[in-house]
C-alpha atoms as a PDB file:
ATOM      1  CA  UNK A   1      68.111  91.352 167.671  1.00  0.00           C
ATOM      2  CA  UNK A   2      70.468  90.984 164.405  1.00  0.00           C
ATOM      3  CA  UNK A   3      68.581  94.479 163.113  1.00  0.00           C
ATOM      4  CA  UNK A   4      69.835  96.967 166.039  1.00  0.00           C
ATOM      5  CA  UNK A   5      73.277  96.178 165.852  1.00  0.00           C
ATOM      6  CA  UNK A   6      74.670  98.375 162.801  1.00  0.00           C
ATOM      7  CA  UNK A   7      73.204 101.896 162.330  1.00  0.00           C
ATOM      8  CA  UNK A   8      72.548 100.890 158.251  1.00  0.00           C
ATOM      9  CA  UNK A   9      70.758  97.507 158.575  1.00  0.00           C
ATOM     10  CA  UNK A  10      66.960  97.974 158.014  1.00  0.00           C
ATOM     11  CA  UNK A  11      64.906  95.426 159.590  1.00  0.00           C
ATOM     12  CA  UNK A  12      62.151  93.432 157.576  1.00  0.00           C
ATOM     13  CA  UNK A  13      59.716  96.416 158.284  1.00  0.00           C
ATOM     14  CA  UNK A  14      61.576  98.733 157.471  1.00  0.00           C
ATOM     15  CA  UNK A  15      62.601 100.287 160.879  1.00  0.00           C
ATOM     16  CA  UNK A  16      66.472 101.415 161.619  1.00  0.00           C
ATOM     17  CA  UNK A  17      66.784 100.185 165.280  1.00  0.00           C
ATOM     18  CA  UNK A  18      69.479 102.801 166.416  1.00  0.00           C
ATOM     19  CA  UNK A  19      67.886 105.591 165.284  1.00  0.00           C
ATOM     20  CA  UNK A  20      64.485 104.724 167.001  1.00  0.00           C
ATOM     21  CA  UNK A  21      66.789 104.343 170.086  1.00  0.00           C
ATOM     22  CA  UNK A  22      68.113 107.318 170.027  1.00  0.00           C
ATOM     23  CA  UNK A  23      64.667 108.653 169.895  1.00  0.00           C
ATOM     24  CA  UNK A  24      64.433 107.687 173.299  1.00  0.00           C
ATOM     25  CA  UNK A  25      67.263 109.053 174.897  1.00  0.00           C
ATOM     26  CA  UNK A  26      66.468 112.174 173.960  1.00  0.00           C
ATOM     27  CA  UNK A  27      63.233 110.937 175.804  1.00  0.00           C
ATOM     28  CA  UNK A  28      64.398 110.547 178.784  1.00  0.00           C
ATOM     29  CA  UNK A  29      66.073 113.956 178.853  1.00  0.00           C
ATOM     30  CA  UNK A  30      65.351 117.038 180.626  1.00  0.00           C
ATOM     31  CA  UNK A  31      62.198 118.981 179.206  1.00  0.00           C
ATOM     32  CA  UNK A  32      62.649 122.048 177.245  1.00  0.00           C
ATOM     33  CA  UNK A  33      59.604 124.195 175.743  1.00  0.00           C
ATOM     34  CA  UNK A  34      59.625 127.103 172.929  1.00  0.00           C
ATOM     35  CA  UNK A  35      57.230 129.788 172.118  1.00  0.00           C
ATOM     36  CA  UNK A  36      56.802 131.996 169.243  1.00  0.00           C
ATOM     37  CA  UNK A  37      55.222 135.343 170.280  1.00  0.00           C
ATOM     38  CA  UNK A  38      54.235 138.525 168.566  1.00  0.00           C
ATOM     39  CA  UNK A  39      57.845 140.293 167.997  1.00  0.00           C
ATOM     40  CA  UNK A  40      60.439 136.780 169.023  1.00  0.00           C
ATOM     41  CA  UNK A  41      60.876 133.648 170.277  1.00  0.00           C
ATOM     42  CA  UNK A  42      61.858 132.209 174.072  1.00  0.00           C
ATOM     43  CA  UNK A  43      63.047 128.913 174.804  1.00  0.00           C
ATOM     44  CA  UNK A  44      63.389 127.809 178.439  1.00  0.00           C
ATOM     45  CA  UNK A  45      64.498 124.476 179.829  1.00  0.00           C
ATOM     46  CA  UNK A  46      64.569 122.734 183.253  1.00  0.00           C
ATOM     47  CA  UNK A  47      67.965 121.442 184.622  1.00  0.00           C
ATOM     48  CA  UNK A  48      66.685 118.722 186.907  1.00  0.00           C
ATOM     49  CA  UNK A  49      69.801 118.089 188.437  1.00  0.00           C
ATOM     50  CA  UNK A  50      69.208 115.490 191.114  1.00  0.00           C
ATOM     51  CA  UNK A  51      72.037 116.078 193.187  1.00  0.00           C
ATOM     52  CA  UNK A  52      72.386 119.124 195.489  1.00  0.00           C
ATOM     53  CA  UNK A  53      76.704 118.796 195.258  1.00  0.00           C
ATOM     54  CA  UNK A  54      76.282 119.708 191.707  1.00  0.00           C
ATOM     55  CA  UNK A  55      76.921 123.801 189.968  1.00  0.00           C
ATOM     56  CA  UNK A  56      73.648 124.473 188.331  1.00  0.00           C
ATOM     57  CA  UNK A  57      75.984 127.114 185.967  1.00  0.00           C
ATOM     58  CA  UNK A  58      77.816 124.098 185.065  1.00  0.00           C
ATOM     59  CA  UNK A  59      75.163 122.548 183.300  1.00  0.00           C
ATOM     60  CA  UNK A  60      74.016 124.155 179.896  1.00  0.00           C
ATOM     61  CA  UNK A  61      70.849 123.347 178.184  1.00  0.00           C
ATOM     62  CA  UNK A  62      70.489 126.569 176.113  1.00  0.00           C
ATOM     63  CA  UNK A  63      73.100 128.007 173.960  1.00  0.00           C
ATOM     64  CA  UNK A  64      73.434 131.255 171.494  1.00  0.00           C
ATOM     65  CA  UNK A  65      74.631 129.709 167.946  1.00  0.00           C
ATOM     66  CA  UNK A  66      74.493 133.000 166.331  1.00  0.00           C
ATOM     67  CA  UNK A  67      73.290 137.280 166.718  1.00  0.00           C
ATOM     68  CA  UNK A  68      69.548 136.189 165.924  1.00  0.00           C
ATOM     69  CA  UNK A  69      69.454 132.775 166.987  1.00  0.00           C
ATOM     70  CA  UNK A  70      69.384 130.386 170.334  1.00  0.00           C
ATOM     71  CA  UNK A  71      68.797 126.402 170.538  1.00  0.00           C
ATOM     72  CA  UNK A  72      68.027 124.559 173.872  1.00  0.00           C
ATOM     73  CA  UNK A  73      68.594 120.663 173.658  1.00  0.00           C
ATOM     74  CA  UNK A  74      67.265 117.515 175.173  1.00  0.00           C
ATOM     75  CA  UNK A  75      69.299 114.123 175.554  1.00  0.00           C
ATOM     76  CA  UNK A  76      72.959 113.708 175.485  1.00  0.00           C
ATOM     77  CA  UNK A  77      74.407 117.271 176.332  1.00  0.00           C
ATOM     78  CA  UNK A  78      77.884 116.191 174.723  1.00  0.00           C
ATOM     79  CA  UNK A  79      76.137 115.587 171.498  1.00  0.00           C
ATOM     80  CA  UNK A  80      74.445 118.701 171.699  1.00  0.00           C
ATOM     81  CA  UNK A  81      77.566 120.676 172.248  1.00  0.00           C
ATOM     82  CA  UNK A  82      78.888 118.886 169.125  1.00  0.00           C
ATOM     83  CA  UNK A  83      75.696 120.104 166.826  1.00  0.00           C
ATOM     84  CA  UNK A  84      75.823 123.648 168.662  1.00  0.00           C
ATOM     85  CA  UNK A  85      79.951 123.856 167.495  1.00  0.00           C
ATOM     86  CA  UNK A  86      78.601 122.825 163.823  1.00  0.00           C
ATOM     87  CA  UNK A  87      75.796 125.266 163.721  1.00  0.00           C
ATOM     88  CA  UNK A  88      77.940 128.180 165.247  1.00  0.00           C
ATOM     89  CA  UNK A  89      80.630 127.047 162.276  1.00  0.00           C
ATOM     90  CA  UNK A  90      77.758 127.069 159.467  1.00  0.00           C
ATOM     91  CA  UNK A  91      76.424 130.422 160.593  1.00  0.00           C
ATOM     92  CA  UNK A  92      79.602 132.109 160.499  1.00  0.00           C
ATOM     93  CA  UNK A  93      81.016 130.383 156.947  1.00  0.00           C
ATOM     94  CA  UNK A  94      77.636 131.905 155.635  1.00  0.00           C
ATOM     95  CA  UNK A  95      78.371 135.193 157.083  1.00  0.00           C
ATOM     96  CA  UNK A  96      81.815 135.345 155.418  1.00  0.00           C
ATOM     97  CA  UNK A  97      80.513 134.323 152.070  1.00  0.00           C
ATOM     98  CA  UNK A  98      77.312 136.281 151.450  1.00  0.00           C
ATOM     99  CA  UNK A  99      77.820 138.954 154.132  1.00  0.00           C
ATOM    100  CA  UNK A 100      74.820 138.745 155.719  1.00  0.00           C
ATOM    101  CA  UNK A 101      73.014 136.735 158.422  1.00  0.00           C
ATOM    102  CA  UNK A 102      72.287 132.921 157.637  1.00  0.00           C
ATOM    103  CA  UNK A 103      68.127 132.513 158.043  1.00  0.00           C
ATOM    104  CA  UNK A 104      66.839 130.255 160.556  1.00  0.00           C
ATOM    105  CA  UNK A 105      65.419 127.711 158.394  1.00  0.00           C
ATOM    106  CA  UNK A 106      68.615 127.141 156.283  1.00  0.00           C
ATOM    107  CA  UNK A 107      70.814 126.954 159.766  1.00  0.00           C
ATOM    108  CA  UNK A 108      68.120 124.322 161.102  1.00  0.00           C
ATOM    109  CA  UNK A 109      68.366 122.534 157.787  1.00  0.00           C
ATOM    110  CA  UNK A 110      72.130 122.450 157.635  1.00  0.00           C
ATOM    111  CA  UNK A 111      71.740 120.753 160.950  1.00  0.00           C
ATOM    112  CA  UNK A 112      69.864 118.240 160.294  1.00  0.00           C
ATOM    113  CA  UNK A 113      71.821 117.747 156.911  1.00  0.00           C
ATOM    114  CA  UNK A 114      74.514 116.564 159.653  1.00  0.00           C
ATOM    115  CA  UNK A 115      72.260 114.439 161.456  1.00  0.00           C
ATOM    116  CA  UNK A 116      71.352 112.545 158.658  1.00  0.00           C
ATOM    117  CA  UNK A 117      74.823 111.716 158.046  1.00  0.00           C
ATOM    118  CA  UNK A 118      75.259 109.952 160.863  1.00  0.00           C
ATOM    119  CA  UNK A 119      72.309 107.360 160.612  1.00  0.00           C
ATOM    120  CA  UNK A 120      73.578 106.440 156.753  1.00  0.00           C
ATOM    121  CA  UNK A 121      77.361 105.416 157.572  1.00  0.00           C
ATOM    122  CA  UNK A 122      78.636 102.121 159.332  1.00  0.00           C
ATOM    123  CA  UNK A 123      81.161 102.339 162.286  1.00  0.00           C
ATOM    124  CA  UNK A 124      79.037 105.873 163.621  1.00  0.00           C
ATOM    125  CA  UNK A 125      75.883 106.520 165.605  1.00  0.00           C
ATOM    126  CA  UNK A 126      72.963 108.711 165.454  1.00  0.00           C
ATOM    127  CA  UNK A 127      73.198 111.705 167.873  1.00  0.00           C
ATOM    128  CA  UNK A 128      71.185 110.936 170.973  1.00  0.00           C
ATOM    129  CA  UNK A 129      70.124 114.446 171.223  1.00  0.00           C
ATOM    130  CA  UNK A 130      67.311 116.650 169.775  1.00  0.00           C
ATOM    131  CA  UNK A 131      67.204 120.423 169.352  1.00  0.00           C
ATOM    132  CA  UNK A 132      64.460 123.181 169.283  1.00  0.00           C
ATOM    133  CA  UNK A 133      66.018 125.779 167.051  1.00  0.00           C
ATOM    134  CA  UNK A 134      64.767 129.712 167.274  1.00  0.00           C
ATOM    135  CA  UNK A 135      65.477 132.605 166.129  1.00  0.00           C
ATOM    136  CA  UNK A 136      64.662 135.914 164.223  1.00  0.00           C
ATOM    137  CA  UNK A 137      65.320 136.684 160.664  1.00  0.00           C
ATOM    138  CA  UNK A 138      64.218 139.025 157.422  1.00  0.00           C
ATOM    139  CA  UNK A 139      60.798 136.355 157.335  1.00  0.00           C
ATOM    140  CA  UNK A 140      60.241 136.624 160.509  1.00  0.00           C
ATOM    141  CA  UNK A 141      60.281 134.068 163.539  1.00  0.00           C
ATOM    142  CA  UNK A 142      61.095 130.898 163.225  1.00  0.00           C
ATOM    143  CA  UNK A 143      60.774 127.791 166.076  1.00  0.00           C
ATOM    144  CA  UNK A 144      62.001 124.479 164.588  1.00  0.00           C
ATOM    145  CA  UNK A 145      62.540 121.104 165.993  1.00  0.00           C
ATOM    146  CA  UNK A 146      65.034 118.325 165.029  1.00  0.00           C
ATOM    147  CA  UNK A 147      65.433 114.889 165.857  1.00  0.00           C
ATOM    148  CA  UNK A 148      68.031 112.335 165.709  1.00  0.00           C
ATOM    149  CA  UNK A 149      66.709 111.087 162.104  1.00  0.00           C
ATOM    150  CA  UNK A 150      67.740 114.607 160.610  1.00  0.00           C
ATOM    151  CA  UNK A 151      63.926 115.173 160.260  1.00  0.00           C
ATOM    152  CA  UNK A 152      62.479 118.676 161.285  1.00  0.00           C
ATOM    153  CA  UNK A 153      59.338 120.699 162.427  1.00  0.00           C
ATOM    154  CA  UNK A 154      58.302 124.218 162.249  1.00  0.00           C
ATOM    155  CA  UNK A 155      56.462 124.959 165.239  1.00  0.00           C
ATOM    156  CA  UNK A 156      54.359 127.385 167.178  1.00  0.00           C
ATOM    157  CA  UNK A 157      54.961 126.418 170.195  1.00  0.00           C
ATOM    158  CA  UNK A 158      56.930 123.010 170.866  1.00  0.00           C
ATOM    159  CA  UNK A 159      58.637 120.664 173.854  1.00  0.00           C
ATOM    160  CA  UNK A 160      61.576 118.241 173.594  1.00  0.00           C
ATOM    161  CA  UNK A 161      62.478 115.971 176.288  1.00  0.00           C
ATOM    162  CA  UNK A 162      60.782 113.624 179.237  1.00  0.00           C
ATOM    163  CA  UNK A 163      57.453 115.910 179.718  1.00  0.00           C
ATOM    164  CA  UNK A 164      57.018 116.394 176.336  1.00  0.00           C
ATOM    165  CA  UNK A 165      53.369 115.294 175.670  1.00  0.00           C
ATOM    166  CA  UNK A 166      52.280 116.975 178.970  1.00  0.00           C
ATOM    167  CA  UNK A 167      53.532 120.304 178.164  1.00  0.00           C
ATOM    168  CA  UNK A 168      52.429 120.180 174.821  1.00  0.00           C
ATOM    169  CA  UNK A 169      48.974 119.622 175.727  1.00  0.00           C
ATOM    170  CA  UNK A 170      48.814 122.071 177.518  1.00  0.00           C
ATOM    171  CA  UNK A 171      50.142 124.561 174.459  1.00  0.00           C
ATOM    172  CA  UNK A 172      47.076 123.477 172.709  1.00  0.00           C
ATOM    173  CA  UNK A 173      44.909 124.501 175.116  1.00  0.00           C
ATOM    174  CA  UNK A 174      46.131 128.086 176.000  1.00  0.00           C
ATOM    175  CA  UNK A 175      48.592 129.735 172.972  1.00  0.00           C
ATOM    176  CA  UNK A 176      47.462 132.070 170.512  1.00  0.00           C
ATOM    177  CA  UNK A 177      49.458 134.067 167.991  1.00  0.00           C
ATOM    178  CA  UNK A 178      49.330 137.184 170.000  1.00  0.00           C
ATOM    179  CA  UNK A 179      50.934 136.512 172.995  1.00  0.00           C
ATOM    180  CA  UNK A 180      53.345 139.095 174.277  1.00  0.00           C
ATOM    181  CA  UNK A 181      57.060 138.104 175.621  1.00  0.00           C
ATOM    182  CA  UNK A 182      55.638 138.249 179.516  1.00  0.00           C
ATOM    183  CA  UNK A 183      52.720 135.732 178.683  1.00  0.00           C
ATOM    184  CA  UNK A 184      55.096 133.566 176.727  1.00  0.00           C
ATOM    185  CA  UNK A 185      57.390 132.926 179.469  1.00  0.00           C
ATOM    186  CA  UNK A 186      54.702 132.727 181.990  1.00  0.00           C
ATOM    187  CA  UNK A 187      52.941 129.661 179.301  1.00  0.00           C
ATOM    188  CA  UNK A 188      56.119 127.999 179.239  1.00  0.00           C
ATOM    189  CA  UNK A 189      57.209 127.853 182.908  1.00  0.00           C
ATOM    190  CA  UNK A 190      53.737 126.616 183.517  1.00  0.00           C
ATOM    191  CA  UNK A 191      54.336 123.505 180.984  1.00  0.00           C
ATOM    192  CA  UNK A 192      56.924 123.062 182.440  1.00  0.00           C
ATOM    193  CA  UNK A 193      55.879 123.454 185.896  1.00  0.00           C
ATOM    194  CA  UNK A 194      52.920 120.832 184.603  1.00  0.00           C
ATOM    195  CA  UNK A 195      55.315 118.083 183.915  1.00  0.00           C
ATOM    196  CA  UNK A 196      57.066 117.807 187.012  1.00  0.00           C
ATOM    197  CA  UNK A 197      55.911 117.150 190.889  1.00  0.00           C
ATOM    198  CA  UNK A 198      58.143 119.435 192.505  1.00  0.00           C
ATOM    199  CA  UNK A 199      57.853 123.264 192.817  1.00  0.00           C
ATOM    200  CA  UNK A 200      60.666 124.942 189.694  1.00  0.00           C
ATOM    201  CA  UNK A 201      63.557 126.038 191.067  1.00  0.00           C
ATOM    202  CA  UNK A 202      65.084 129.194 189.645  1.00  0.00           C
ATOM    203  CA  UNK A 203      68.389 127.991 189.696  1.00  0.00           C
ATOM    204  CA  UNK A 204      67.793 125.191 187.865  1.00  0.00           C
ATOM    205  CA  UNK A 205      65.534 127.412 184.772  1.00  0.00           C
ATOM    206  CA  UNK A 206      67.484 128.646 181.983  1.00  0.00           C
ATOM    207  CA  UNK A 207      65.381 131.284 179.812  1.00  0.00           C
ATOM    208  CA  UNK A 208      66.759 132.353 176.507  1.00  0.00           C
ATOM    209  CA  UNK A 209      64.979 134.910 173.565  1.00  0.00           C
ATOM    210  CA  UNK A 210      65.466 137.130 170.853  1.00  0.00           C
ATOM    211  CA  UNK A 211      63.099 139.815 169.734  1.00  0.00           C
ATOM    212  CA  UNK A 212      63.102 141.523 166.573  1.00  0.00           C
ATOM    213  CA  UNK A 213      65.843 144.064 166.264  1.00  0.00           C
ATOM    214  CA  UNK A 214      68.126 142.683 169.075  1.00  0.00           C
ATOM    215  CA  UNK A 215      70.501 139.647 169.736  1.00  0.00           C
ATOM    216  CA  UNK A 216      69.877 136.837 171.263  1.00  0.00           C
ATOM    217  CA  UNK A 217      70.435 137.530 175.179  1.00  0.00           C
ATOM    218  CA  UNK A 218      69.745 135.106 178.228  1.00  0.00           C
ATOM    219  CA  UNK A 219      67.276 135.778 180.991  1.00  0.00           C
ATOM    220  CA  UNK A 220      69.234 136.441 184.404  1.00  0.00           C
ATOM    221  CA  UNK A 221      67.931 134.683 187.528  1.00  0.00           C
ATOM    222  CA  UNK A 222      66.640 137.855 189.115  1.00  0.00           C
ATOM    223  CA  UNK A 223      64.312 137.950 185.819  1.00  0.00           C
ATOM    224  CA  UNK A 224      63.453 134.684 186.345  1.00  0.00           C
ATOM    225  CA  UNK A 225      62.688 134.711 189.966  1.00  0.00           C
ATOM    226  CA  UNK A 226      60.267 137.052 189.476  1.00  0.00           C
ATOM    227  CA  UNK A 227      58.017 135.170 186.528  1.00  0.00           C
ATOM    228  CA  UNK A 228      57.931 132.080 189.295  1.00  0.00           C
ATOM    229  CA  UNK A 229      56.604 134.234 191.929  1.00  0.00           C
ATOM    230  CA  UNK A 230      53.825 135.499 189.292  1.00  0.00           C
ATOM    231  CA  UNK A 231      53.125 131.677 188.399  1.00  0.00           C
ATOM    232  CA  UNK A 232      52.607 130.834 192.422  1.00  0.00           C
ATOM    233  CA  UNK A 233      50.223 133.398 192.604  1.00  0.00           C
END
C-alpha cells in the first residue's frame, strides 16, 4: 500500500501505482474507435449516458484541436478538455512561429510531452484520460493513441475506452488499407455496436473526420442516422 500513495514512488518492481490506476479509469470510460482510410481519418465515440434527464449535446467526446486535426477521448472528460485546451494552444504557437500547419505526429508528441509531466512531479496526478489523435498532414494520415504514461501508438485502426479489446478484435478481422470513408464509418459503428448489448442510439454517436484537402468537420445526426439504418440491415 505505501507504493500508490505519491505519483513518484516506484515500488520494488518497478511499477508507479498511480499511473497504472489511471490506466483504468480511462478503462472504464466510454468506447471510442478510429479508422484510417484511403484519403482521411474518422473517429466516432459512444456517449452512453445512462440517464434519459440528461442533453446528449452537453456531453462532448470528440473535439476539433486544429484545421486538419480531431481527437475523441476516453476517461475523465475534464482532463480531456484540459489536454484538448493544450493541444489547441501548441497548434496555434506553431502556426505563429513557422507559418504553417503543426504535423500530427509532433502535436501528438507535444501531448504526451505534457502527460509525462505529470507522472514525474510530487503534489500532481497523472491525467485519467486517454486520447486517439487524427488528422491529415503533408505525410499523410496519421491515427495515434496516448495514454496516461505520456506513451503513444501509431495506429491503423484503434479503440480507447471500456470495449476496447472487443472492438479491436474485430478491426483485425475486417480492415484493410483501402477502405473508403462510407466503409470506415460503417466498421466502426459496428465495433462499436459489438461492444455493447443495446441497439446505438444516434443521439448518443458523435462522428468526426477529415479528408485530405478539407478541415476537420463533424458528422450531423441526419448523417449518422442513416449509416445505423445501413448497419440494421
Amino acid at each position: 500500500m505505501a507504493y500508490d500513495r505519491a505519483i513518484t514512488v516506484f515500488s520494488p518492481d518497478g511499477r508507479l501505482f498511480q499511473v497504472e490506476y489511471a490506466r483504468v479509469a480511462v478503462t472504464r470510460g466510454t468506447t471510442t474507435a478510429g479508422i484510417k482510410f484511403a484519403k482521411g481519418i474518422v473517429l466516432m465515440a459512444d456517449k452512453n449516458i445512462a440517464s434519459r434527464l440528461m442533453e446528449p449535446d452537453s456531453i462532448e467526446k470528440i473535439f476539433k484541436i486544429d484545421e486538419h486535426v480531431g481527437c475523441a477521448t476516453s476517461g475523465l472528460v475534464a482532463d480531456a478538455r484540459a489536454l484538448v485546451d493544450y493541444a489547441r494552444i501548441a497548434s496555434q504557437i506553431n502556426k505563429v512561429t513557422y507559418g504553417e500547419k503543426i504535423s500530427v505526429n509532433l502535436l501528438v508528441k507535444k501531448i504526451c510531452d505534457f502527460k509525462q509531466n505529470y507522472t514525474q512531479y510530487g503534489g500532481v496526478r497523472p491525467f485519467g484520460t486517454a486520447l486517439l489523435v487524427g488528422g491529415w498532414d503533408e505525410s499523410g494520415s496519421g491515427l495515434f493513441e496516448t495514454d496516461p504514461s505520456g506513451a503513444l501508438v501509431s495506429y491503423k485502426a484503434g479503440s480507447i475506452g471500456a470495449g476496447r479489446n472487443t472492438v479491436l478484435e474485430m478491426f483485425e478481422e475486417q480492415y484493410r488499407e483501402d477502405l473508403t470513408f462510407d466503409e470506415s464509418v460503417m466498421m466502426g459503428l459496428s465495433g462499436l455496436q459489438e461492444s455493447k448489448e443495446e441497439k446505438l442510439d444516434p443521439e448518443m454517436i458523435e462522428i468526426g473526420y477529415v479528408k485530405e484537402g478539407e478541415t476537420f468537420a463533424m458528422m450531423d445526426k441526419r448523417e449518422i442516422m442513416k449509416f445505423l439504418d445501413k448497419l440494421e440491415t
